[in-house]
N, C-alpha and C. Protein backbone atom coordinates (compact mmCIF):
# COMPACT_ATOMS: atom_id res chain seq x y z
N UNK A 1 24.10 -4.77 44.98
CA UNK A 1 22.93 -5.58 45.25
C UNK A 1 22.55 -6.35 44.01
N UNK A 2 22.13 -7.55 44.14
CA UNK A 2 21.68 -8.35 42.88
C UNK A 2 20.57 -8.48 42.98
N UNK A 3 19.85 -8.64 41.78
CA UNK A 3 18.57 -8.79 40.92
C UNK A 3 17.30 -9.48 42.34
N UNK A 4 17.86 -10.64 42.62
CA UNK A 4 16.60 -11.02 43.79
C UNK A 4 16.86 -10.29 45.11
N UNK A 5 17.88 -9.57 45.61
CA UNK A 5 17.62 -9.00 46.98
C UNK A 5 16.67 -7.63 46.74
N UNK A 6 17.30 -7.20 45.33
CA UNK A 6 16.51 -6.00 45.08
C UNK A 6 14.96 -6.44 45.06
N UNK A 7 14.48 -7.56 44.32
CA UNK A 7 13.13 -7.72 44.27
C UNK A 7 12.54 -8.25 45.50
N UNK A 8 13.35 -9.22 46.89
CA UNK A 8 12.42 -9.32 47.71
C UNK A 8 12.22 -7.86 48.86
N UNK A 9 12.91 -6.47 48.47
CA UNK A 9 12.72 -5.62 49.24
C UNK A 9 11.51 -4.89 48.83
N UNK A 10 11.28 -5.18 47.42
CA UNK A 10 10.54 -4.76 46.37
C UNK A 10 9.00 -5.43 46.95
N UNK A 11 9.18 -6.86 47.24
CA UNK A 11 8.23 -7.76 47.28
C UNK A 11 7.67 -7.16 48.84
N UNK A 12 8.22 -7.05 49.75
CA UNK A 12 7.72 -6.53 51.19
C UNK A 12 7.91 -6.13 51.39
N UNK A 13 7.95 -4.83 50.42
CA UNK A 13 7.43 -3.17 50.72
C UNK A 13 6.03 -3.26 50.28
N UNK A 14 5.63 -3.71 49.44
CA UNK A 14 4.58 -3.82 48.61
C UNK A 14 3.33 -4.45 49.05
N UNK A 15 4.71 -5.88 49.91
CA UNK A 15 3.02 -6.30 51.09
C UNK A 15 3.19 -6.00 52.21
N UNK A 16 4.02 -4.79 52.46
CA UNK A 16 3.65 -3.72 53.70
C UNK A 16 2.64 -2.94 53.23
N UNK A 17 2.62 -2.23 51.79
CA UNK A 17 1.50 -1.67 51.81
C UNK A 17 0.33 -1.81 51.29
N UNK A 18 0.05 -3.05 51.05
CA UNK A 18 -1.41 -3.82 50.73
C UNK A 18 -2.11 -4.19 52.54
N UNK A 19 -0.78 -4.32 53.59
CA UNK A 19 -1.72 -4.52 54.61
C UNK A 19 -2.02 -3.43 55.44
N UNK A 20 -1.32 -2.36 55.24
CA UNK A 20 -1.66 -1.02 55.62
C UNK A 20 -2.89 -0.30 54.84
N UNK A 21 -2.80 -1.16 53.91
CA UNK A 21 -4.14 -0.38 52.88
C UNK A 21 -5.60 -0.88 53.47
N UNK A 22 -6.14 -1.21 54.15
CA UNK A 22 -6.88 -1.25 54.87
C UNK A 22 -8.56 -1.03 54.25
N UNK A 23 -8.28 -1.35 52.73
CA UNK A 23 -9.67 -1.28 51.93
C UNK A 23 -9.21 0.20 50.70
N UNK A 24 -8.43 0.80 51.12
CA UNK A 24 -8.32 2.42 50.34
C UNK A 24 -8.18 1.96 48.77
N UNK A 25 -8.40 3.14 47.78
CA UNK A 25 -7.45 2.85 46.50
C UNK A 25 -6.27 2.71 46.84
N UNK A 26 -5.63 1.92 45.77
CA UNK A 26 -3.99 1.66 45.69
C UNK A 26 -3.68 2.23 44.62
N UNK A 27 -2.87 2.79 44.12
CA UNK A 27 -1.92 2.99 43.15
C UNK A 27 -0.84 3.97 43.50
N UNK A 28 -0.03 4.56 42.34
CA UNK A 28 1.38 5.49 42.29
C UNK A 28 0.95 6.60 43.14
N UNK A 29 -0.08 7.17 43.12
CA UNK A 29 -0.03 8.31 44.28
C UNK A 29 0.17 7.84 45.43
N UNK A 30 -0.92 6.66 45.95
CA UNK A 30 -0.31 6.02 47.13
C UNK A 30 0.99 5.83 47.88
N UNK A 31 1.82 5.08 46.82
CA UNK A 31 3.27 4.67 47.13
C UNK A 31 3.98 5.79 46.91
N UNK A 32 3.73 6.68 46.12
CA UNK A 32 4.28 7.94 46.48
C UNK A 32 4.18 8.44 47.89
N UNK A 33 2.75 8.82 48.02
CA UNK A 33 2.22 9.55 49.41
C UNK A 33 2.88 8.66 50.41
N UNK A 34 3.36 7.13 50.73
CA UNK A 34 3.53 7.51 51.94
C UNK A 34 4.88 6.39 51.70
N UNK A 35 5.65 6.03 50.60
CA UNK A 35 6.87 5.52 50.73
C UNK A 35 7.74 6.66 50.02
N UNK A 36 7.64 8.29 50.11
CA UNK A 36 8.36 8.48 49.56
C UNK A 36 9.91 8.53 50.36
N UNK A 37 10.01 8.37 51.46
CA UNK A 37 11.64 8.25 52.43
C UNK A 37 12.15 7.28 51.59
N UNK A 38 11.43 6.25 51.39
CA UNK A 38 12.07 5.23 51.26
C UNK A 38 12.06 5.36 49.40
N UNK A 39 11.91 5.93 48.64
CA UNK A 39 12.15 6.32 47.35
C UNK A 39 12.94 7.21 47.06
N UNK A 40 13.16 8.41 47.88
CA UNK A 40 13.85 9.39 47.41
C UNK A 40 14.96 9.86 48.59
N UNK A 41 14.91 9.66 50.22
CA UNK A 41 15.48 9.97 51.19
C UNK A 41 17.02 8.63 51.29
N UNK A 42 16.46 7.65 51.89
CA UNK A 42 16.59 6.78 52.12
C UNK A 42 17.68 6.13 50.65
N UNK A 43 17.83 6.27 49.86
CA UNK A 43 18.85 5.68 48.64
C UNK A 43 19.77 6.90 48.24
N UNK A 44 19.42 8.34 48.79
CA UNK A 44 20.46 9.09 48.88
C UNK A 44 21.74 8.60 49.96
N UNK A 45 21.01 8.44 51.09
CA UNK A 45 21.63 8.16 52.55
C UNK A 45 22.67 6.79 51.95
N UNK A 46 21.85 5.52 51.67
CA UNK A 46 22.95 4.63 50.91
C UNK A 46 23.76 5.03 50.36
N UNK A 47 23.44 5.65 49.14
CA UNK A 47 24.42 6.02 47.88
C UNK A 47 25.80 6.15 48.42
N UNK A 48 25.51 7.59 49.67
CA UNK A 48 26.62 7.90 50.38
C UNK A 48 27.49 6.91 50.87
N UNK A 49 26.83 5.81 51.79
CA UNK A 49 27.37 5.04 52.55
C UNK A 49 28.53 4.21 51.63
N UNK A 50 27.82 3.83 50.09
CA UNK A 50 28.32 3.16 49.26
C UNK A 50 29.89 3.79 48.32
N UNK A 51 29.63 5.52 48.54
CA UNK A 51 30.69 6.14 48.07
C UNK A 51 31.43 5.80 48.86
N UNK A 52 31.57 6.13 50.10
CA UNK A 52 32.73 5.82 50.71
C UNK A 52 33.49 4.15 51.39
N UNK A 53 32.39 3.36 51.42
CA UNK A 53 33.23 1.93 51.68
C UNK A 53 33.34 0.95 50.28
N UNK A 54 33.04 1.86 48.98
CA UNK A 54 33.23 1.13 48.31
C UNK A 54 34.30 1.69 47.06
N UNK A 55 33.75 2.92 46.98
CA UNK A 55 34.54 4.19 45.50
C UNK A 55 35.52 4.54 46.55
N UNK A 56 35.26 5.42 47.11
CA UNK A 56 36.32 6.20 47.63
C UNK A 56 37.67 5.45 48.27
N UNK A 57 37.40 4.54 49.20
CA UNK A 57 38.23 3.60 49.26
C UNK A 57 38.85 3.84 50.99
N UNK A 58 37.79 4.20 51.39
CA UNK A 58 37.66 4.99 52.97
C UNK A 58 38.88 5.93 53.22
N UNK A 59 38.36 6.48 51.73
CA UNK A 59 39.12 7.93 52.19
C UNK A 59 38.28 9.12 52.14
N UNK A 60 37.24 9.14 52.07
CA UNK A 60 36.14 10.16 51.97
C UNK A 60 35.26 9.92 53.13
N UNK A 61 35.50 10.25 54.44
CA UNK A 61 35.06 9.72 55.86
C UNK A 61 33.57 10.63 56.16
N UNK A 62 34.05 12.48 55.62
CA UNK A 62 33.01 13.06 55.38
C UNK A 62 31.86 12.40 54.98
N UNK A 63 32.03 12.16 54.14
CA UNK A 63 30.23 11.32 52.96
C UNK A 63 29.50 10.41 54.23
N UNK A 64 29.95 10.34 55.40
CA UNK A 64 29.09 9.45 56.70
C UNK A 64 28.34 10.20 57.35
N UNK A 65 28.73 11.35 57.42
CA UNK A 65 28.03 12.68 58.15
C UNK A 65 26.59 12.57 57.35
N UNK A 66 26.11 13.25 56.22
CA UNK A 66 24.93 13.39 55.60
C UNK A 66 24.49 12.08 55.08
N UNK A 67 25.61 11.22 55.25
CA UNK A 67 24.71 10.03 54.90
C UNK A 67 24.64 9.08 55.67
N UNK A 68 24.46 9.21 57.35
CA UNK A 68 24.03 9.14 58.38
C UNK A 68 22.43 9.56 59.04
N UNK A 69 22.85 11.02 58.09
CA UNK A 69 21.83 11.82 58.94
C UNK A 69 20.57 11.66 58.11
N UNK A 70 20.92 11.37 56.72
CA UNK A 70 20.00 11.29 55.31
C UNK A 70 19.56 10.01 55.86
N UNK A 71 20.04 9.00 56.47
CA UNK A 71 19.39 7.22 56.44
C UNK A 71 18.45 7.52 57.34
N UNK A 72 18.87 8.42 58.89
CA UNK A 72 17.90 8.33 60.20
C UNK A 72 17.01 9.14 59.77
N UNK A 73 16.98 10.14 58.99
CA UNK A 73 16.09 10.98 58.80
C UNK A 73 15.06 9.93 57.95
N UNK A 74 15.22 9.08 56.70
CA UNK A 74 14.73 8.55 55.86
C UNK A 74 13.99 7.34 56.78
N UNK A 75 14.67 6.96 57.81
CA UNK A 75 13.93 5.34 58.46
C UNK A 75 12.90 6.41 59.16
N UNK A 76 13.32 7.86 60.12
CA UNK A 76 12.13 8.43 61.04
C UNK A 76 11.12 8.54 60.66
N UNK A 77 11.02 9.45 58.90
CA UNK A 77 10.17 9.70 58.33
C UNK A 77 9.30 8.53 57.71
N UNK A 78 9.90 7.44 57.36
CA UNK A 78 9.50 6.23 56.93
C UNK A 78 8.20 5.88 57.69
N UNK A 79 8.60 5.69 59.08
CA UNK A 79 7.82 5.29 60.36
C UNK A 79 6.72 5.94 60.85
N UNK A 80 6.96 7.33 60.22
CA UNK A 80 6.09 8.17 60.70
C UNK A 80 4.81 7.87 59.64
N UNK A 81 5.76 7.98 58.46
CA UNK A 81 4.70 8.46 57.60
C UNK A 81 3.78 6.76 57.37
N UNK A 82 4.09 5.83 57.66
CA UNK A 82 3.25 4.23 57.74
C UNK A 82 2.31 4.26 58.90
N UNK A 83 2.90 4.99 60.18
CA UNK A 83 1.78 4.56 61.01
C UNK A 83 1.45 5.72 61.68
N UNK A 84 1.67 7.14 60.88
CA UNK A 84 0.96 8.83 61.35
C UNK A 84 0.93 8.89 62.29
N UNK A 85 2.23 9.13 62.91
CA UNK A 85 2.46 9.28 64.43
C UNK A 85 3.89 10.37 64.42
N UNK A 86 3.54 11.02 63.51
CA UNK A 86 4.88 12.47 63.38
C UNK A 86 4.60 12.93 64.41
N UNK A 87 3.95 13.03 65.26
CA UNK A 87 4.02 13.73 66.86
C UNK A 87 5.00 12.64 67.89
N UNK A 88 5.05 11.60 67.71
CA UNK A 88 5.96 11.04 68.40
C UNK A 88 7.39 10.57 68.30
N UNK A 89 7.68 11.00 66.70
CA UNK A 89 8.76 10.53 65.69
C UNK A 89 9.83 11.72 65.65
N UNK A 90 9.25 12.86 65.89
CA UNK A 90 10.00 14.22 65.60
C UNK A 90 11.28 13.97 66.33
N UNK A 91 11.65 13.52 67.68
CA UNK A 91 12.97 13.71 68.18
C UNK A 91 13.99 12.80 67.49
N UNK A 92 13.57 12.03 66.46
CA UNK A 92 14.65 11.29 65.57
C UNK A 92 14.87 12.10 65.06
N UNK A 93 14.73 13.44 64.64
CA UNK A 93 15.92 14.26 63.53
C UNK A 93 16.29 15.36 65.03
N UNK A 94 16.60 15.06 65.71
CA UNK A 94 17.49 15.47 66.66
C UNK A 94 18.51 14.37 66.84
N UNK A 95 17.97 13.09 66.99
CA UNK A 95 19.33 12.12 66.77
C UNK A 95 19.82 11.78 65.34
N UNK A 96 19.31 12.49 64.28
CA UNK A 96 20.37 12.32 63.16
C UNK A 96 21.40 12.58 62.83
N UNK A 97 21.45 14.05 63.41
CA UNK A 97 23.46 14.60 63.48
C UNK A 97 24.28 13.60 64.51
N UNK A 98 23.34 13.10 65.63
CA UNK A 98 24.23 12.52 65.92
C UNK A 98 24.78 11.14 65.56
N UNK A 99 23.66 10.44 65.10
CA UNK A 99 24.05 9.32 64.26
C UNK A 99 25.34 9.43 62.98
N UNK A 100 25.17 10.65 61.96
CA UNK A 100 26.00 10.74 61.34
C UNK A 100 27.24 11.04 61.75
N UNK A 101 27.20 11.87 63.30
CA UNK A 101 28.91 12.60 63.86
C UNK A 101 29.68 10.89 64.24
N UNK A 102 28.38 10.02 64.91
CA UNK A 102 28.96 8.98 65.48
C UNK A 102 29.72 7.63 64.49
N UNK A 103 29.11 7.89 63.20
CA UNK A 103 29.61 6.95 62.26
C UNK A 103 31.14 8.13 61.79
N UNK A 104 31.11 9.37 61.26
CA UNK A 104 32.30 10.15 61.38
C UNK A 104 33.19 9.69 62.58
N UNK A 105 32.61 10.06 63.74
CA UNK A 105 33.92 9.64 64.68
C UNK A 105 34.41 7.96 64.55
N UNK A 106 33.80 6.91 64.21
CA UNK A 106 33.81 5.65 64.47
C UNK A 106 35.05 5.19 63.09
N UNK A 107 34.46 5.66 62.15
CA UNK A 107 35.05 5.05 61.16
C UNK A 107 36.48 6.52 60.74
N UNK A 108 36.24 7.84 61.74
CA UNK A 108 37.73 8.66 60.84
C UNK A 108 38.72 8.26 62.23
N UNK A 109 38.95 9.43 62.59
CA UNK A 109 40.44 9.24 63.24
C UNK A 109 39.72 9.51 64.74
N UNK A 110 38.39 8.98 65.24
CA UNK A 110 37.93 8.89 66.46
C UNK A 110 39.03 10.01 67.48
N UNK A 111 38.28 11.30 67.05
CA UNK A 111 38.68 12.76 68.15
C UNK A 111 37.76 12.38 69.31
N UNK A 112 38.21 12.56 70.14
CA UNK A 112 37.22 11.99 71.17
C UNK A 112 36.31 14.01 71.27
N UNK A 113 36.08 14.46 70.77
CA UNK A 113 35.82 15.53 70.84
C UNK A 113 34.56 15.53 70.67
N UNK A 114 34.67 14.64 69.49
CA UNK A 114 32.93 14.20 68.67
C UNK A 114 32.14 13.92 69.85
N UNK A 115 32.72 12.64 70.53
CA UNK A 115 31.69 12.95 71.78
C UNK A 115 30.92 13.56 72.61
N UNK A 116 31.82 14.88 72.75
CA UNK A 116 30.63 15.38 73.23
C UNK A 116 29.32 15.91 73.15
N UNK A 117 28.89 16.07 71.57
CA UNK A 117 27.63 16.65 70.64
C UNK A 117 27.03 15.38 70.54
N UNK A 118 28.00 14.45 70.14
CA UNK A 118 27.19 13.09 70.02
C UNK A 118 26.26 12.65 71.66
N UNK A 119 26.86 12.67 72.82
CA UNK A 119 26.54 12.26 73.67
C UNK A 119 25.16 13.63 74.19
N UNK A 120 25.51 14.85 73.85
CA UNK A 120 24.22 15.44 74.29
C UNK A 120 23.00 15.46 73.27
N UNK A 121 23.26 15.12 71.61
CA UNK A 121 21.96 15.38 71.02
C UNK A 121 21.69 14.00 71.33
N UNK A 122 21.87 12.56 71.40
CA UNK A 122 21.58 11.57 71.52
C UNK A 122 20.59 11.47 72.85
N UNK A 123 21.67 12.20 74.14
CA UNK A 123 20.70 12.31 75.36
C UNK A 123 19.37 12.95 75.22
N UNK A 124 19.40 14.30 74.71
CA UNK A 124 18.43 15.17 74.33
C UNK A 124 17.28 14.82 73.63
N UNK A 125 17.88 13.72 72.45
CA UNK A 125 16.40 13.06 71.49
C UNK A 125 16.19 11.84 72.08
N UNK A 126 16.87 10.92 73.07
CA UNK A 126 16.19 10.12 74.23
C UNK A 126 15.23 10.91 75.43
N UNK A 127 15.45 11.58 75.74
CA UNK A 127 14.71 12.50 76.67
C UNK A 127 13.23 12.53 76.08
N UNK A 128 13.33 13.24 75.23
CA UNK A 128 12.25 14.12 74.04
C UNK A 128 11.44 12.18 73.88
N UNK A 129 11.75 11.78 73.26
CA UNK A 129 11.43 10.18 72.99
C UNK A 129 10.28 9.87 74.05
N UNK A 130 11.38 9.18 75.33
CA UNK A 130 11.21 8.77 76.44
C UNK A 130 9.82 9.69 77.35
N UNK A 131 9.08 10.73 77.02
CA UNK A 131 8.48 12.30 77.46
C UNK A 131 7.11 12.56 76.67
N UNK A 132 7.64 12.13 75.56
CA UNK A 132 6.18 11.96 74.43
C UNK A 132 5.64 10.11 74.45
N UNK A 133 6.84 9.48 74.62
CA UNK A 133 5.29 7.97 74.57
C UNK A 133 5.29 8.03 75.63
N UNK A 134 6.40 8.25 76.54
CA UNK A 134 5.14 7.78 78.33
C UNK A 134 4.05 8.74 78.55
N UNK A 135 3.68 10.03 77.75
CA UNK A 135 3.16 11.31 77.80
C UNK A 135 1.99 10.56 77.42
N UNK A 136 2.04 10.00 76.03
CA UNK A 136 0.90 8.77 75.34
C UNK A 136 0.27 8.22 76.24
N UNK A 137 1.31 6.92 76.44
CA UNK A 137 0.95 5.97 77.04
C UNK A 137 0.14 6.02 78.63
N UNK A 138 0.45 7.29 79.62
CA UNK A 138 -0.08 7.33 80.08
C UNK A 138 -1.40 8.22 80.03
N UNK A 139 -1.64 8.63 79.09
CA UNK A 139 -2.95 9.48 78.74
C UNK A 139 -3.79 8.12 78.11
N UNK A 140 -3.38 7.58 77.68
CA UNK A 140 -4.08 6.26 77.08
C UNK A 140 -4.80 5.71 78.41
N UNK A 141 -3.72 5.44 79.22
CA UNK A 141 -4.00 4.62 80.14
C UNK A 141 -5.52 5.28 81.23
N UNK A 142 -5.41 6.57 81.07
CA UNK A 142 -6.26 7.39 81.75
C UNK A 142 -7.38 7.36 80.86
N UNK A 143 -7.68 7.60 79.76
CA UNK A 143 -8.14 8.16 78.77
C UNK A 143 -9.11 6.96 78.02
N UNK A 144 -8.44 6.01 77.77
CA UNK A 144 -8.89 4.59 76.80
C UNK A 144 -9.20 3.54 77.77
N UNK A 145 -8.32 3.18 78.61
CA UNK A 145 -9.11 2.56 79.58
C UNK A 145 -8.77 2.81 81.26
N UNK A 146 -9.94 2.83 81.68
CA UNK A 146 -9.83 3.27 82.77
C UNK A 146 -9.48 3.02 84.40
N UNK A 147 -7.82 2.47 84.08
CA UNK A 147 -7.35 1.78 84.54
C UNK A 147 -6.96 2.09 86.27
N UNK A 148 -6.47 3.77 86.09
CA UNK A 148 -6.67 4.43 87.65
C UNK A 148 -7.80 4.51 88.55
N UNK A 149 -9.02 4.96 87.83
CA UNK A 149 -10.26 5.18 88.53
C UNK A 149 -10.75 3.31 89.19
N UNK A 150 -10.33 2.60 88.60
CA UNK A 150 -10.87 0.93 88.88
C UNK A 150 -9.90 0.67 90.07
N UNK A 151 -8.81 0.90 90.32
CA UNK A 151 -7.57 0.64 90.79
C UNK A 151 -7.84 1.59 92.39
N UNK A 152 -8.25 2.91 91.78
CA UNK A 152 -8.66 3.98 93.29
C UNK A 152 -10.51 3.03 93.77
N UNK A 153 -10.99 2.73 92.90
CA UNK A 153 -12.08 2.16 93.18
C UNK A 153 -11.98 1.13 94.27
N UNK A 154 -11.28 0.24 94.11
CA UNK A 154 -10.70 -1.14 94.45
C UNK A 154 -9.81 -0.78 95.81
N UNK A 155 -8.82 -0.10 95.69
CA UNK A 155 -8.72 0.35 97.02
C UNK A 155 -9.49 0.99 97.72
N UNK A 156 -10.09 2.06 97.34
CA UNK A 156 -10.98 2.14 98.34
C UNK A 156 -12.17 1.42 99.07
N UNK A 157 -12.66 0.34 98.07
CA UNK A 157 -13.66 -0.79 98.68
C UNK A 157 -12.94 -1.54 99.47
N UNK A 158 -12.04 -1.75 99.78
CA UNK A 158 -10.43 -2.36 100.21
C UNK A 158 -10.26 -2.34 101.70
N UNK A 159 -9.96 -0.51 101.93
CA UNK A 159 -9.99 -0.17 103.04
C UNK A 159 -11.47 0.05 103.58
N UNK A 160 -12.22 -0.14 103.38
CA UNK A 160 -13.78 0.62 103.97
C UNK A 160 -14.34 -1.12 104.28
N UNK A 161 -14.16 -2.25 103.47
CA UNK A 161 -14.73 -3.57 103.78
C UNK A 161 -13.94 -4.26 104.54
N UNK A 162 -12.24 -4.17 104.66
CA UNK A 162 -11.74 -5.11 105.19
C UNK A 162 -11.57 -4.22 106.61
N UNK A 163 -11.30 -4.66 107.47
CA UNK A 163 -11.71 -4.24 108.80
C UNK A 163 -10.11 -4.67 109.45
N UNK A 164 -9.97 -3.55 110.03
CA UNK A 164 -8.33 -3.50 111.08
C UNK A 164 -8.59 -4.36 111.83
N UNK A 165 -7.50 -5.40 112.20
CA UNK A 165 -8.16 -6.27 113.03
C UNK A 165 -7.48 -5.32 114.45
N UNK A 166 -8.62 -5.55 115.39
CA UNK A 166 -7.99 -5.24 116.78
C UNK A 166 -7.70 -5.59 117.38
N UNK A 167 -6.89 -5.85 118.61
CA UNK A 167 -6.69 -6.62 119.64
C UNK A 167 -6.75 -6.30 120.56
């Protein structure tokens, strides 16, 4: 990486977290407290990626496994920890082994074997995913605004005003 890509990642991280800061103090505890994935998780996970398509010479296929699982873990936690929603984020480190088995199978000698762990933790942390925001979203919907009770309201003024026609 050269000198300006490093600084514009530098530059909007920084005004990610001036607009997340929302009036608070700013300083090093801050960017500690809530970029640390992306300080200490997250450039392990690279490092790896970088040993092997660049040092090793893609002969070290292993180093994709943990540094697969080190990146998804580092973006989950990232996400969580910007917008405090670790109750809805948790089934991404159920898809991290599989992210890392799937870059192992993709880039070694593709056993089709891998598939099958890959295809059930992937299903498993879509499930889990898919279970907690519609779980949200529809408690919101009940909860924040009151979108069923207006809807049962409305039908029922519905059927009681409009009149069957007879013949």
């Amino acid at each position: 990486m050269n000198v300006r890509t490093l600084a514009g990642v530098f530059i909007l991280l920084l005004g990610i977290a001036l607009l997340l800061n929302q009036g608070r103090d700013f300083g090093p505890g801050h960017i500690f407290a809530y970029f640390w994935p992306s300080l200490f998780v997250l450039p392990v996970g690279l490092f790896m990626h970088w040993l092997y398509f660049s040092y090793t010479g893609r002969r070290g296929v292993g180093l994709l496994i943990p540094g697969g699982i080190l990146l998804t873990v580092g973006f989950i936690c990232q996400v969580a920890m910007l917008f405090n929603n670790w109750e809805y984020m948790w089934p991404g480190f159920i898809l991290a082994p599989a992210v890392g088995l799937l870059e192992f199978y993709w880039f070694g000698g593709r056993q089709r074997a891998l598939l099958i762990p890959i295809s059930i933790l992937t299903a498993i942390s879509l499930l889990f995913f898919a279970v907690f925001t519609l779980g949200s979203l529809y408690n919101r919907f009940l909860n924040d605004i009151p979108f069923l009770p207006i809807l049962l309201i409305l039908g029922g003024a519905a059927i009681l005003l409009l009149k069957k026609k007879q013949d």
